[in-house]
N, C-alpha and C. Protein backbone atom coordinates (compact mmCIF):
# COMPACT_ATOMS: atom_id res chain seq x y z
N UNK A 1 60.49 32.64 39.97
CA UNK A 1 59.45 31.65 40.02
C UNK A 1 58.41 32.04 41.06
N UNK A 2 58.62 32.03 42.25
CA UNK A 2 57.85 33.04 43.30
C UNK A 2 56.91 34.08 42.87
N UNK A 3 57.37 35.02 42.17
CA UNK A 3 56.85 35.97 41.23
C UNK A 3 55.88 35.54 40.96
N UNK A 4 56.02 34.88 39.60
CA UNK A 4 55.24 34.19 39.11
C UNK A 4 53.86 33.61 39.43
N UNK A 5 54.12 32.73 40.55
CA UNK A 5 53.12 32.32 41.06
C UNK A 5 52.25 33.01 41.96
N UNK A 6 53.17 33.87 42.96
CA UNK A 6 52.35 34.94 43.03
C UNK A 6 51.52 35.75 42.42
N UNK A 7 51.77 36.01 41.13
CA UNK A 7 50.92 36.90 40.28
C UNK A 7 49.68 35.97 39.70
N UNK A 8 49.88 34.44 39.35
CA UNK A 8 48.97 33.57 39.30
C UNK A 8 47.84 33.70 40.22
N UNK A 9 48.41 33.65 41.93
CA UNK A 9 47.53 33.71 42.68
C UNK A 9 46.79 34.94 42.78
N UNK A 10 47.40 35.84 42.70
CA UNK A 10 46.78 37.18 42.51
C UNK A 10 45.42 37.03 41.48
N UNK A 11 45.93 36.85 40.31
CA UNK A 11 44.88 36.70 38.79
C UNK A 11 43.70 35.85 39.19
N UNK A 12 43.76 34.80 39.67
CA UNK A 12 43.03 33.73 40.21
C UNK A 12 42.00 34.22 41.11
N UNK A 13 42.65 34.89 42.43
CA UNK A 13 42.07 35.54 43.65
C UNK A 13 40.78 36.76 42.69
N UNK A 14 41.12 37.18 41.94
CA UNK A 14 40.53 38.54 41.14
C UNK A 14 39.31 37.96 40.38
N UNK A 15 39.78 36.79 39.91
CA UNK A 15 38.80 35.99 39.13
C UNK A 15 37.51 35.69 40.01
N UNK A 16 38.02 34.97 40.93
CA UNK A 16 36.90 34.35 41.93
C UNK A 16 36.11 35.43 42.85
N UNK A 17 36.82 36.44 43.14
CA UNK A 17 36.01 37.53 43.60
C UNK A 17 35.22 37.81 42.69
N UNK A 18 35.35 38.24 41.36
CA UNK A 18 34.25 38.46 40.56
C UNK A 18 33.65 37.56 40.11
N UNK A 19 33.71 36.39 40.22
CA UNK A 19 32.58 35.32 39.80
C UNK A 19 31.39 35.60 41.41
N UNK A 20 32.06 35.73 42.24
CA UNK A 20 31.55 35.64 43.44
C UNK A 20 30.50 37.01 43.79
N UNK A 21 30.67 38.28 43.11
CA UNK A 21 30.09 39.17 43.31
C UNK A 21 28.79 38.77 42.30
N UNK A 22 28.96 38.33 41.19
CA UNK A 22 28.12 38.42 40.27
C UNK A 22 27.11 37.35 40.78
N UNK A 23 27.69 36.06 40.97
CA UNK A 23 26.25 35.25 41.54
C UNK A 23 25.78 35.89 42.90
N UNK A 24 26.06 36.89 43.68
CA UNK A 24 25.58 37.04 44.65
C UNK A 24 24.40 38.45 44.39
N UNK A 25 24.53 38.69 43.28
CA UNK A 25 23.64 39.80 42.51
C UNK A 25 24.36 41.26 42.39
N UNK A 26 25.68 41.36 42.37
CA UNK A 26 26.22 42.41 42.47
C UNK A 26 26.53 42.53 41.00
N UNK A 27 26.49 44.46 40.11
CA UNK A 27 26.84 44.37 38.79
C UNK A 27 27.89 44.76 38.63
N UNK A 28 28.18 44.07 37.74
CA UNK A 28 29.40 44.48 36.94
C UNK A 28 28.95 45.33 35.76
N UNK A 29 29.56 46.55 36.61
CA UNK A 29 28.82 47.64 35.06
C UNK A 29 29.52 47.98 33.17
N UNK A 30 30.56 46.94 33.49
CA UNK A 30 31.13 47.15 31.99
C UNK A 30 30.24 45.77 31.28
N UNK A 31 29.89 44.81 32.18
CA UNK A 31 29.83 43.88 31.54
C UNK A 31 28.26 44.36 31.03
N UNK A 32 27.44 44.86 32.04
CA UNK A 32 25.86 45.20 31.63
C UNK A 32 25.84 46.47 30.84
N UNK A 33 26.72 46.94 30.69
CA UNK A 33 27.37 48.10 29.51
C UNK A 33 27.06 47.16 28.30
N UNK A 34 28.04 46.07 28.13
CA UNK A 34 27.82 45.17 26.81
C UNK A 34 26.57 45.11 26.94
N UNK A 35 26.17 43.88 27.99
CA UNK A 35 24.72 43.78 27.32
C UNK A 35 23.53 44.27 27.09
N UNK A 36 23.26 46.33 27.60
CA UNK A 36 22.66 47.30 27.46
C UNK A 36 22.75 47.35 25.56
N UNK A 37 24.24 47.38 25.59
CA UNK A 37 24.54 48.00 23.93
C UNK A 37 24.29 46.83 23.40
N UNK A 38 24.56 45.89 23.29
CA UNK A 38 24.23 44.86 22.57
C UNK A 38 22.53 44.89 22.24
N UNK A 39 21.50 44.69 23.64
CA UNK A 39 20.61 44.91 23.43
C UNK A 39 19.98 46.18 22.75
N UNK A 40 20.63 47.04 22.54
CA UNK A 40 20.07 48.62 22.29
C UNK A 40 20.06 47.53 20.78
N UNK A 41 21.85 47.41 20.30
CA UNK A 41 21.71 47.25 19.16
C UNK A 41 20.80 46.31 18.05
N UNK A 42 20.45 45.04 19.02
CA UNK A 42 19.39 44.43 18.52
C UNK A 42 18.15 44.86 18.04
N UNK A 43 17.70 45.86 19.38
CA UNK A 43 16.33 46.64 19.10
C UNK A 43 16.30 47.50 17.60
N UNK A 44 17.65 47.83 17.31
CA UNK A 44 17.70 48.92 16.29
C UNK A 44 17.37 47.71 15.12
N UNK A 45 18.35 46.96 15.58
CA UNK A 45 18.05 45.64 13.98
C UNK A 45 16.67 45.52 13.98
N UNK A 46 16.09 45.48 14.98
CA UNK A 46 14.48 44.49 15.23
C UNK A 46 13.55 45.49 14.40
N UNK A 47 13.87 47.07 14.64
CA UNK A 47 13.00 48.13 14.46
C UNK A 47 13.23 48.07 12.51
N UNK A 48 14.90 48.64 12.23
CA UNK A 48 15.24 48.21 11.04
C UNK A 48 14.12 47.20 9.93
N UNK A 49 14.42 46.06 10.11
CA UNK A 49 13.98 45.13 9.95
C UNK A 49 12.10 44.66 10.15
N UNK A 50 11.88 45.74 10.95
CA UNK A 50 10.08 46.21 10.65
C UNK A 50 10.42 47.36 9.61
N UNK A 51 11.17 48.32 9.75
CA UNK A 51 10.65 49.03 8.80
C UNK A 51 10.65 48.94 6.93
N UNK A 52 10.83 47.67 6.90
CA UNK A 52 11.82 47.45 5.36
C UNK A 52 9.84 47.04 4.78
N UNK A 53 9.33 47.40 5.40
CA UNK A 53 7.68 47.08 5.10
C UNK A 53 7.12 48.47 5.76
N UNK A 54 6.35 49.14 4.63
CA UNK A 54 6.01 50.39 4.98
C UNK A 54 4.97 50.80 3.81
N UNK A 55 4.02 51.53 4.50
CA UNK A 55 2.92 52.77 3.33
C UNK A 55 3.62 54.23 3.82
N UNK A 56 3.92 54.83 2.37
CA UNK A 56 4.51 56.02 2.97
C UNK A 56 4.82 56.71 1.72
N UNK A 57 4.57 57.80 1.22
CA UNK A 57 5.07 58.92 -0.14
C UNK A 57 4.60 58.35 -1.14
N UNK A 58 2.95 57.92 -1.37
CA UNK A 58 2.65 57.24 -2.16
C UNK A 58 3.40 55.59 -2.55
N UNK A 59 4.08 54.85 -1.53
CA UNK A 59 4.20 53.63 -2.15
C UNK A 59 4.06 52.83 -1.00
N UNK A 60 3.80 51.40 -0.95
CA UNK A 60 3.69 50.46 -0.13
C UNK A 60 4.35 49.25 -0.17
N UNK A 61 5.20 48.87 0.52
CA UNK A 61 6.10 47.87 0.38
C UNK A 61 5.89 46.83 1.67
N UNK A 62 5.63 45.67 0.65
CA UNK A 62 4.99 44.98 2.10
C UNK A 62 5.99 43.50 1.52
N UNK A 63 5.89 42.42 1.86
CA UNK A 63 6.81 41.00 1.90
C UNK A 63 6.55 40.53 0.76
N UNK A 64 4.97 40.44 -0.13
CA UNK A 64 4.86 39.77 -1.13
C UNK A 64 4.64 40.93 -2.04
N UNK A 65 4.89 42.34 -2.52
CA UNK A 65 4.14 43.02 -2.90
C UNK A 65 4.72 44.77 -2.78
N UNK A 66 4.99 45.05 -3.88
CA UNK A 66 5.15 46.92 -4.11
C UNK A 66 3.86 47.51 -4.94
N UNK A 67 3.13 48.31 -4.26
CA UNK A 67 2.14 49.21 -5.09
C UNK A 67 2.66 50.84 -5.09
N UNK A 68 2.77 51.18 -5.97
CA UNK A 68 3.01 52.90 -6.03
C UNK A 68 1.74 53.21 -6.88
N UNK A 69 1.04 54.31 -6.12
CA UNK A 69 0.31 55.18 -5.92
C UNK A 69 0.60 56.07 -7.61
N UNK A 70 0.04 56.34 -8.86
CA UNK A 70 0.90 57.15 -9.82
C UNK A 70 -0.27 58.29 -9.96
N UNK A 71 -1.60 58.00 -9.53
CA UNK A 71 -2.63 59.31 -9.90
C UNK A 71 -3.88 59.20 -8.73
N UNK A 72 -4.51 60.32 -8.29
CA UNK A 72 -5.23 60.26 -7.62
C UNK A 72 -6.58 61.27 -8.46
N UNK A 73 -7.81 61.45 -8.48
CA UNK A 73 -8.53 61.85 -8.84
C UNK A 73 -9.99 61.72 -8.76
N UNK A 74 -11.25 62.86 -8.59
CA UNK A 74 -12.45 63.05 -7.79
C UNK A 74 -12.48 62.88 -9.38
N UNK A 75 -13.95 62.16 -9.05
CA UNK A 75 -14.70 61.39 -10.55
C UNK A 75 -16.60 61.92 -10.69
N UNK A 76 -17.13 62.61 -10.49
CA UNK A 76 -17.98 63.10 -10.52
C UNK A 76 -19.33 62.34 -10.91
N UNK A 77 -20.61 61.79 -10.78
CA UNK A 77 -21.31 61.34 -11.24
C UNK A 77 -21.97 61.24 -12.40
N UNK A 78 -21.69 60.41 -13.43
CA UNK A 78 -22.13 60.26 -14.41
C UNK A 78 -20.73 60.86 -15.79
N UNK A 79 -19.58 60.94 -15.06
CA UNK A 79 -18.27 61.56 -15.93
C UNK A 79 -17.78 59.98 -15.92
N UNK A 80 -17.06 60.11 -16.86
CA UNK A 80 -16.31 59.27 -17.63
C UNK A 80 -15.50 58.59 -16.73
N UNK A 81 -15.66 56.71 -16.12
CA UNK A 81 -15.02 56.50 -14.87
C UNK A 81 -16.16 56.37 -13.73
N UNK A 82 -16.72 57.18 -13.66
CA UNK A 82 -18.04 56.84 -12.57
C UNK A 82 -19.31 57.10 -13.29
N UNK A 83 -19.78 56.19 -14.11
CA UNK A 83 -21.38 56.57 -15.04
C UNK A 83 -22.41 55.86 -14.60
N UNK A 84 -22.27 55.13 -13.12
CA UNK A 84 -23.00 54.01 -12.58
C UNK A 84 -23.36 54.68 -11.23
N UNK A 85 -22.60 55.66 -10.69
CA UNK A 85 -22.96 55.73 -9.36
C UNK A 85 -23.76 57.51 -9.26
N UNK A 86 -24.41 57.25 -8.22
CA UNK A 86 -25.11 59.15 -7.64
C UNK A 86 -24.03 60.11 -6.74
N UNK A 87 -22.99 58.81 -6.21
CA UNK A 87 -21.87 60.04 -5.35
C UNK A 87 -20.32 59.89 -6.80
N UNK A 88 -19.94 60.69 -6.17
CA UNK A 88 -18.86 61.05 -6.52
C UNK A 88 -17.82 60.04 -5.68
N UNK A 89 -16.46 59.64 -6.85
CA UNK A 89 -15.72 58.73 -6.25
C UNK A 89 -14.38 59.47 -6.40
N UNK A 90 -13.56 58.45 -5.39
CA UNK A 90 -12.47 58.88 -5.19
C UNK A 90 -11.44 58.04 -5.92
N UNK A 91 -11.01 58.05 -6.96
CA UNK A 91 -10.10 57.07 -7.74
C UNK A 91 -9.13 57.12 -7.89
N UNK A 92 -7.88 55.71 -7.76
CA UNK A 92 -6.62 55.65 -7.28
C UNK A 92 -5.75 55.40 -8.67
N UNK A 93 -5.09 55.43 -9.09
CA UNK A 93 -4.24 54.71 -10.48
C UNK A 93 -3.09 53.91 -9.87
N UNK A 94 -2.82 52.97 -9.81
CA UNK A 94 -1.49 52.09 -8.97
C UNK A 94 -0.87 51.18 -9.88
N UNK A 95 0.44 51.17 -9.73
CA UNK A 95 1.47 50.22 -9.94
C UNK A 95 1.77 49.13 -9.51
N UNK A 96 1.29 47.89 -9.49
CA UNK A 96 2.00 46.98 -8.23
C UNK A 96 2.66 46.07 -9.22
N UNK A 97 3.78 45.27 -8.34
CA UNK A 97 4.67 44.37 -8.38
C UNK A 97 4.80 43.65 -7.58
N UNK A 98 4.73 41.93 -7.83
CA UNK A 98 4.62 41.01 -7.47
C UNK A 98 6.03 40.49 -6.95
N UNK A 99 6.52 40.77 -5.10
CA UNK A 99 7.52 40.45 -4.91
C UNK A 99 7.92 39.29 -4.48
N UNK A 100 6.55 38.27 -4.58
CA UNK A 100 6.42 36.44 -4.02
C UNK A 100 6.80 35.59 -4.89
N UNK A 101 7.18 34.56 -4.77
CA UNK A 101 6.85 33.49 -5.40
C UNK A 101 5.73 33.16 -6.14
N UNK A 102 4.64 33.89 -5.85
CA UNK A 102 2.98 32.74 -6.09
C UNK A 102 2.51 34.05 -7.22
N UNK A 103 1.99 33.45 -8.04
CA UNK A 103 0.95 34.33 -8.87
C UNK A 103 -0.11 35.31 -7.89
N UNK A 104 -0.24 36.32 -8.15
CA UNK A 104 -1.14 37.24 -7.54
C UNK A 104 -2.00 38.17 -8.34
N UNK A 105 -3.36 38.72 -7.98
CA UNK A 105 -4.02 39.51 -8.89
C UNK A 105 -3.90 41.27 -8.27
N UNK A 106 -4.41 42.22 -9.25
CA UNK A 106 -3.77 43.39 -8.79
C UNK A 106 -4.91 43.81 -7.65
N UNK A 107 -6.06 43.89 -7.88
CA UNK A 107 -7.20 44.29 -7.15
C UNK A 107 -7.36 43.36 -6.12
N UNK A 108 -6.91 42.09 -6.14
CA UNK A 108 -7.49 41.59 -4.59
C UNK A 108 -6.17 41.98 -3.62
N UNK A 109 -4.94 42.27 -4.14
CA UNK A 109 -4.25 42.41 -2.84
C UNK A 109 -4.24 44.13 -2.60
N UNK A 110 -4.95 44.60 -3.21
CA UNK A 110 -5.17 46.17 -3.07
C UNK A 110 -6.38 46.13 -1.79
N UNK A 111 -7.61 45.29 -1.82
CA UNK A 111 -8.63 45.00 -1.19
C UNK A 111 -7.77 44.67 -0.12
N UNK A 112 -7.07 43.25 0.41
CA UNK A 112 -6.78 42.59 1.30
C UNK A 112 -5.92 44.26 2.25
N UNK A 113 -5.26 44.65 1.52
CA UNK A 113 -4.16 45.69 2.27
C UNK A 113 -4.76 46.83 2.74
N UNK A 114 -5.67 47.88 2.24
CA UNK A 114 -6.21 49.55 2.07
C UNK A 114 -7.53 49.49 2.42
N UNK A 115 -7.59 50.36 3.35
CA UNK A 115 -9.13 50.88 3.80
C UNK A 115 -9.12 52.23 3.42
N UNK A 116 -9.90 52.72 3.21
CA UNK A 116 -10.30 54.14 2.87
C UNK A 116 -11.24 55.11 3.81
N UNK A 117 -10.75 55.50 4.41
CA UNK A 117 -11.61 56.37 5.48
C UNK A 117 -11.86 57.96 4.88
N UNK A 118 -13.35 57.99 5.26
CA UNK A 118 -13.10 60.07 5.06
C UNK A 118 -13.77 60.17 6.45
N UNK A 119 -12.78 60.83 7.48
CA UNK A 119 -13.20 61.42 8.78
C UNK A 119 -13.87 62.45 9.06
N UNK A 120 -15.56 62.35 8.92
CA UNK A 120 -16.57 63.54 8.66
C UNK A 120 -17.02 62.85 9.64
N UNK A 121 -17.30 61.48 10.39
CA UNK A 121 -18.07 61.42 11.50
C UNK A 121 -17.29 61.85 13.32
N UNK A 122 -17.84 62.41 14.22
CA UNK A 122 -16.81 62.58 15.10
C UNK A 122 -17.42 61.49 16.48
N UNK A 123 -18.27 60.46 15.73
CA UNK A 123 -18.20 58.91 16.73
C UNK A 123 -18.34 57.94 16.01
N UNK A 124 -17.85 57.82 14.98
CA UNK A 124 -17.39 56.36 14.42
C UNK A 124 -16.30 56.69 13.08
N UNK A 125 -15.57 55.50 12.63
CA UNK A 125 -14.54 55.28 11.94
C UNK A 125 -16.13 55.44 10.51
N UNK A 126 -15.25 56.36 9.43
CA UNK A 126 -16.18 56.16 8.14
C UNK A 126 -15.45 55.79 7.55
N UNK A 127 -15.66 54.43 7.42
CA UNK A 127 -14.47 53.28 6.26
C UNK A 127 -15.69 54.20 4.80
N UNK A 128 -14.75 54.13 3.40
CA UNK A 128 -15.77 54.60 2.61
C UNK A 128 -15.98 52.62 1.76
N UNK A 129 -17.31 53.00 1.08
CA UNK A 129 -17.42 51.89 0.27
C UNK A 129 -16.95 52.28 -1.18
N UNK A 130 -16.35 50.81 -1.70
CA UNK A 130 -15.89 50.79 -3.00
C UNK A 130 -16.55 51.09 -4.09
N UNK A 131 -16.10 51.99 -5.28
CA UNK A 131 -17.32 51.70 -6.05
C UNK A 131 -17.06 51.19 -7.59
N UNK A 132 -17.22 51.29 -8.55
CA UNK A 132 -17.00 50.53 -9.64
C UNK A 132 -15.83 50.99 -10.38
N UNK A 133 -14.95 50.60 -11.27
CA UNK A 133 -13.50 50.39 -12.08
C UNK A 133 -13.90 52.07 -12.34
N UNK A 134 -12.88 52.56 -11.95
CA UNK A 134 -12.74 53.95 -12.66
C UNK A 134 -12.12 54.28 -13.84
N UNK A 135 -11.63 53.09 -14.58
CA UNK A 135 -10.84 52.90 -16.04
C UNK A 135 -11.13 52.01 -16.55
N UNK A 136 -11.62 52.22 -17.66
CA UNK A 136 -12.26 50.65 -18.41
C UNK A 136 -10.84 50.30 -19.04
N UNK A 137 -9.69 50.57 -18.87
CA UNK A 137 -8.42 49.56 -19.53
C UNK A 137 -8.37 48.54 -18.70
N UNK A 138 -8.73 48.98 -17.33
CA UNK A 138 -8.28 47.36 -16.38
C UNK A 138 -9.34 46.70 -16.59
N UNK A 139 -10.59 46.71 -17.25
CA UNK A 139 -11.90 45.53 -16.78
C UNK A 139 -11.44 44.32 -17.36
N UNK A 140 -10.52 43.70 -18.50
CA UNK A 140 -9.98 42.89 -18.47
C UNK A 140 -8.66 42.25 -18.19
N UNK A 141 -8.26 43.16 -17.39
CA UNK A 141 -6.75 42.76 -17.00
C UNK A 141 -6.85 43.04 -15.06
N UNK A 142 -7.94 43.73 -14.31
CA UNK A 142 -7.84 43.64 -12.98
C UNK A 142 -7.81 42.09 -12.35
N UNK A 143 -8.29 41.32 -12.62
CA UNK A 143 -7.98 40.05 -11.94
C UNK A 143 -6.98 39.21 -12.77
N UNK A 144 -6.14 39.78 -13.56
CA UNK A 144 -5.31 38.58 -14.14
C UNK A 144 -4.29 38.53 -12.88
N UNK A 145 -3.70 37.42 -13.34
CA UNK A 145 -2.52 36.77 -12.49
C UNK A 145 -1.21 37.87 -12.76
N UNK A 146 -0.51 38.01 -11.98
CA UNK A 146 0.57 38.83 -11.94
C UNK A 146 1.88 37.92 -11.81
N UNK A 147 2.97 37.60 -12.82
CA UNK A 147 4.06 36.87 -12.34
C UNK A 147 4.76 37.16 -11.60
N UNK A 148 5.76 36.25 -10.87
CA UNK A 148 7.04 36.77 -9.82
C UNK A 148 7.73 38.04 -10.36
N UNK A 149 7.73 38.91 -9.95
CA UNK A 149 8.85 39.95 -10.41
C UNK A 149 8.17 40.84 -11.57
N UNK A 150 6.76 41.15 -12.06
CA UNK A 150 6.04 41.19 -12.80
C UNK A 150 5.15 42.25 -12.16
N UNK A 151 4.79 43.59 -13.56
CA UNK A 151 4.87 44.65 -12.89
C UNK A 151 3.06 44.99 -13.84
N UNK A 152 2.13 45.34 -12.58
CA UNK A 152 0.92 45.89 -14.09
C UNK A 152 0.08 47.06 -13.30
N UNK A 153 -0.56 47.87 -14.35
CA UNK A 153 -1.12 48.92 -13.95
C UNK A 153 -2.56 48.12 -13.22
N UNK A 154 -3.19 49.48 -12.16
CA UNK A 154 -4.72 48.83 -12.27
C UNK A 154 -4.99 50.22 -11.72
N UNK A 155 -6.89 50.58 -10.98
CA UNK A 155 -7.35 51.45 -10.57
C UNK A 155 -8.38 50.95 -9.70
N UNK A 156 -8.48 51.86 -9.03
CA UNK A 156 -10.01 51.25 -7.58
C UNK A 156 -10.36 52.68 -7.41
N UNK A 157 -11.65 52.30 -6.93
CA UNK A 157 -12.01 53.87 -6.79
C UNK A 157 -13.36 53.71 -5.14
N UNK A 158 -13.51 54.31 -5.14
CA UNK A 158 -14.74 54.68 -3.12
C UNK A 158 -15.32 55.87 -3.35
N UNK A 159 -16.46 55.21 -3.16
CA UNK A 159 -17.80 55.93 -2.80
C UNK A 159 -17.49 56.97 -1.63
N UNK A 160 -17.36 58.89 -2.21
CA UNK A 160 -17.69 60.04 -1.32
C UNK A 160 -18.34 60.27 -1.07
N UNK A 161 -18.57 60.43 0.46
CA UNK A 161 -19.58 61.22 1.39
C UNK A 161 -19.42 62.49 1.64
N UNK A 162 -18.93 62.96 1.21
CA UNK A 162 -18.77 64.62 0.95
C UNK A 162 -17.56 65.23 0.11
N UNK A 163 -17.94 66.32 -0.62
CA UNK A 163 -16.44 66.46 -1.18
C UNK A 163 -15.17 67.96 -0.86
N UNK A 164 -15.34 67.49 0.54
CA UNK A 164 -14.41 68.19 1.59
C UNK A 164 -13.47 68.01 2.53
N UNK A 165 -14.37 66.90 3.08
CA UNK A 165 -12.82 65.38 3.97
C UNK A 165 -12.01 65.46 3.16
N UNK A 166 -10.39 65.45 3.50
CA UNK A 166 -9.88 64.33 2.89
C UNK A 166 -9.83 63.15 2.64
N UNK A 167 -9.64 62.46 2.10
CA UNK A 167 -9.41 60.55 1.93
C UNK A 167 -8.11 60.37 2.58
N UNK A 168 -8.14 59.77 4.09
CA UNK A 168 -7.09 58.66 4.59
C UNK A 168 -6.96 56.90 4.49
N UNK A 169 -5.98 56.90 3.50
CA UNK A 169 -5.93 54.91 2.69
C UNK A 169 -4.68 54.68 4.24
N UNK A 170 -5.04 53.69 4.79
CA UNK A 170 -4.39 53.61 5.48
C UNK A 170 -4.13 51.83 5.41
N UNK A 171 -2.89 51.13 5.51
CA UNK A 171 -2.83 50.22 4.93
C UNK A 171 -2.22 48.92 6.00
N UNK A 172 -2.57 48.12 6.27
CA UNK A 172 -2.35 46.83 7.16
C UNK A 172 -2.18 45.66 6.60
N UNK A 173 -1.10 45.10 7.29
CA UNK A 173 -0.20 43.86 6.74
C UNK A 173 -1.73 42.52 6.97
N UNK A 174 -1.85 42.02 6.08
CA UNK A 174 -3.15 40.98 5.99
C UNK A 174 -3.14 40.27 6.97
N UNK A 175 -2.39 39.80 7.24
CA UNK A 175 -2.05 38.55 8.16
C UNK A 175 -1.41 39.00 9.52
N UNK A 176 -1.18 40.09 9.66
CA UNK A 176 -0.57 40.35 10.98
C UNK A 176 -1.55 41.42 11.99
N UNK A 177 -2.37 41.85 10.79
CA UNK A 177 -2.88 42.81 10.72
C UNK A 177 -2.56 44.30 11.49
N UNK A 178 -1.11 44.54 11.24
CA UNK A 178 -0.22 45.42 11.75
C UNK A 178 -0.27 46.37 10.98
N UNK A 179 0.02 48.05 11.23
CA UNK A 179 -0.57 48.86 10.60
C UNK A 179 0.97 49.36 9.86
N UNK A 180 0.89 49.59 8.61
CA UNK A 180 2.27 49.60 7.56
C UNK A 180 1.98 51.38 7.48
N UNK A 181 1.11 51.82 7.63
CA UNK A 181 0.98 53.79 7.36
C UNK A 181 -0.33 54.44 6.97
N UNK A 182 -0.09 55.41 6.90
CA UNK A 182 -1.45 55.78 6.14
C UNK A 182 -0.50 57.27 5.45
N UNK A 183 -1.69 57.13 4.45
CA UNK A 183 -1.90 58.64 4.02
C UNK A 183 -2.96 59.31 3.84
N UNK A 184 -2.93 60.58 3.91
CA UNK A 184 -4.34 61.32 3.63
C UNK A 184 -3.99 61.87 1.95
N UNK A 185 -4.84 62.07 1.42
CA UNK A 185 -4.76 62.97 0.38
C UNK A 185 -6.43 63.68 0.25
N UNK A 186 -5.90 64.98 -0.60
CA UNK A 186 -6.82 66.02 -0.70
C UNK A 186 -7.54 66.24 -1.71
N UNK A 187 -9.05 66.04 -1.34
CA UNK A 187 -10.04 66.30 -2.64
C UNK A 187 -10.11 67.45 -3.50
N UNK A 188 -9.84 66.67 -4.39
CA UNK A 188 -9.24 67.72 -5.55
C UNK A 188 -10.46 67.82 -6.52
């Protein structure tokens, strides 16, 4: 019985020393071991969990919304696709799918997401301007409604300022306006 309680007091005595080191600011390095790894491991979830939204290998996956990238192509003035404009455009062919709840159209969330830069100036950003449907199959189907889970072709095309830049689409979450990737591709 002695024993016993001795070893109680012992366990006890051990306890209170370490409650006692810790409020006095001293570490306990197994315990800030846990909460190093614990925290590491959160960060990995946190990072994870940004990356499940991304522009990257031709596709873009964002919360309401998948577009894949299926053709890229230089449209020449007055060729079939650009018969309206004096520059030459840069035209996209895309896939998107509607991963929301809400009806969506294909061309405005292409607008809301993608800028188009060709980097020929070396003091300012050259966003390019848009220029007219490079496929007359979408002129009546680019603004239709897209259902939940509901998959349709479309095309957009931007006004070139030279045909030697590449085109960098580089793409930002609407609302967060956080940057999801870019790509460059090469005038072909």
């Amino acid at each position: 019985m002695k024993k016993l309680l001795f070893f109680i007091t012992v366990v006890m005595l051990l306890v209170l020393v370490g409650c006692n080191n810790d409020k006095n600011g001293s570490t306990n390095t197994d315990s800030n071991a846990n909460v190093e790894s614990g925290s590491k491991e959160a960060n990995d979830k946190e990072k994870e969990s940004e990356s499940e939204y991304y522009f990257k290998d031709n596709e873009l996956v964002t919360e309401d919304a998948k577009i894949k990238i299926t053709d890229t192509k230089v449209i020449q003035p007055g060729e079939k696709g650009n018969e309206y404009s004096d520059k030459p455009v840069f035209a996209i062919w895309y896939e998107i799918t509607n991963l929301s709840e809400d009806e969506m159209d294909p061309s405005t969330e292409w607008i809301f997401t993608f800028e188009a830069i060709q980097d020929n100036n070396p003091n300012a950003v050259n966003e390019l301007d848009m220029a007219g449907l490079p496929d007359e199959r979408f002129l009546e189907s680019q603004n239709e409604s897209i259902k939940p889970n509901g998959t349709v072709e479309n095309a957009v095309a931007y006004e070139l300022d030279d045909l030697e830049t590449p085109v960098t689409l580089v793409a930002n979450d609407f609302i967060t306006d956080e940057k999801l990737g870019e790509q460059t591709f090469e005038i072909k």
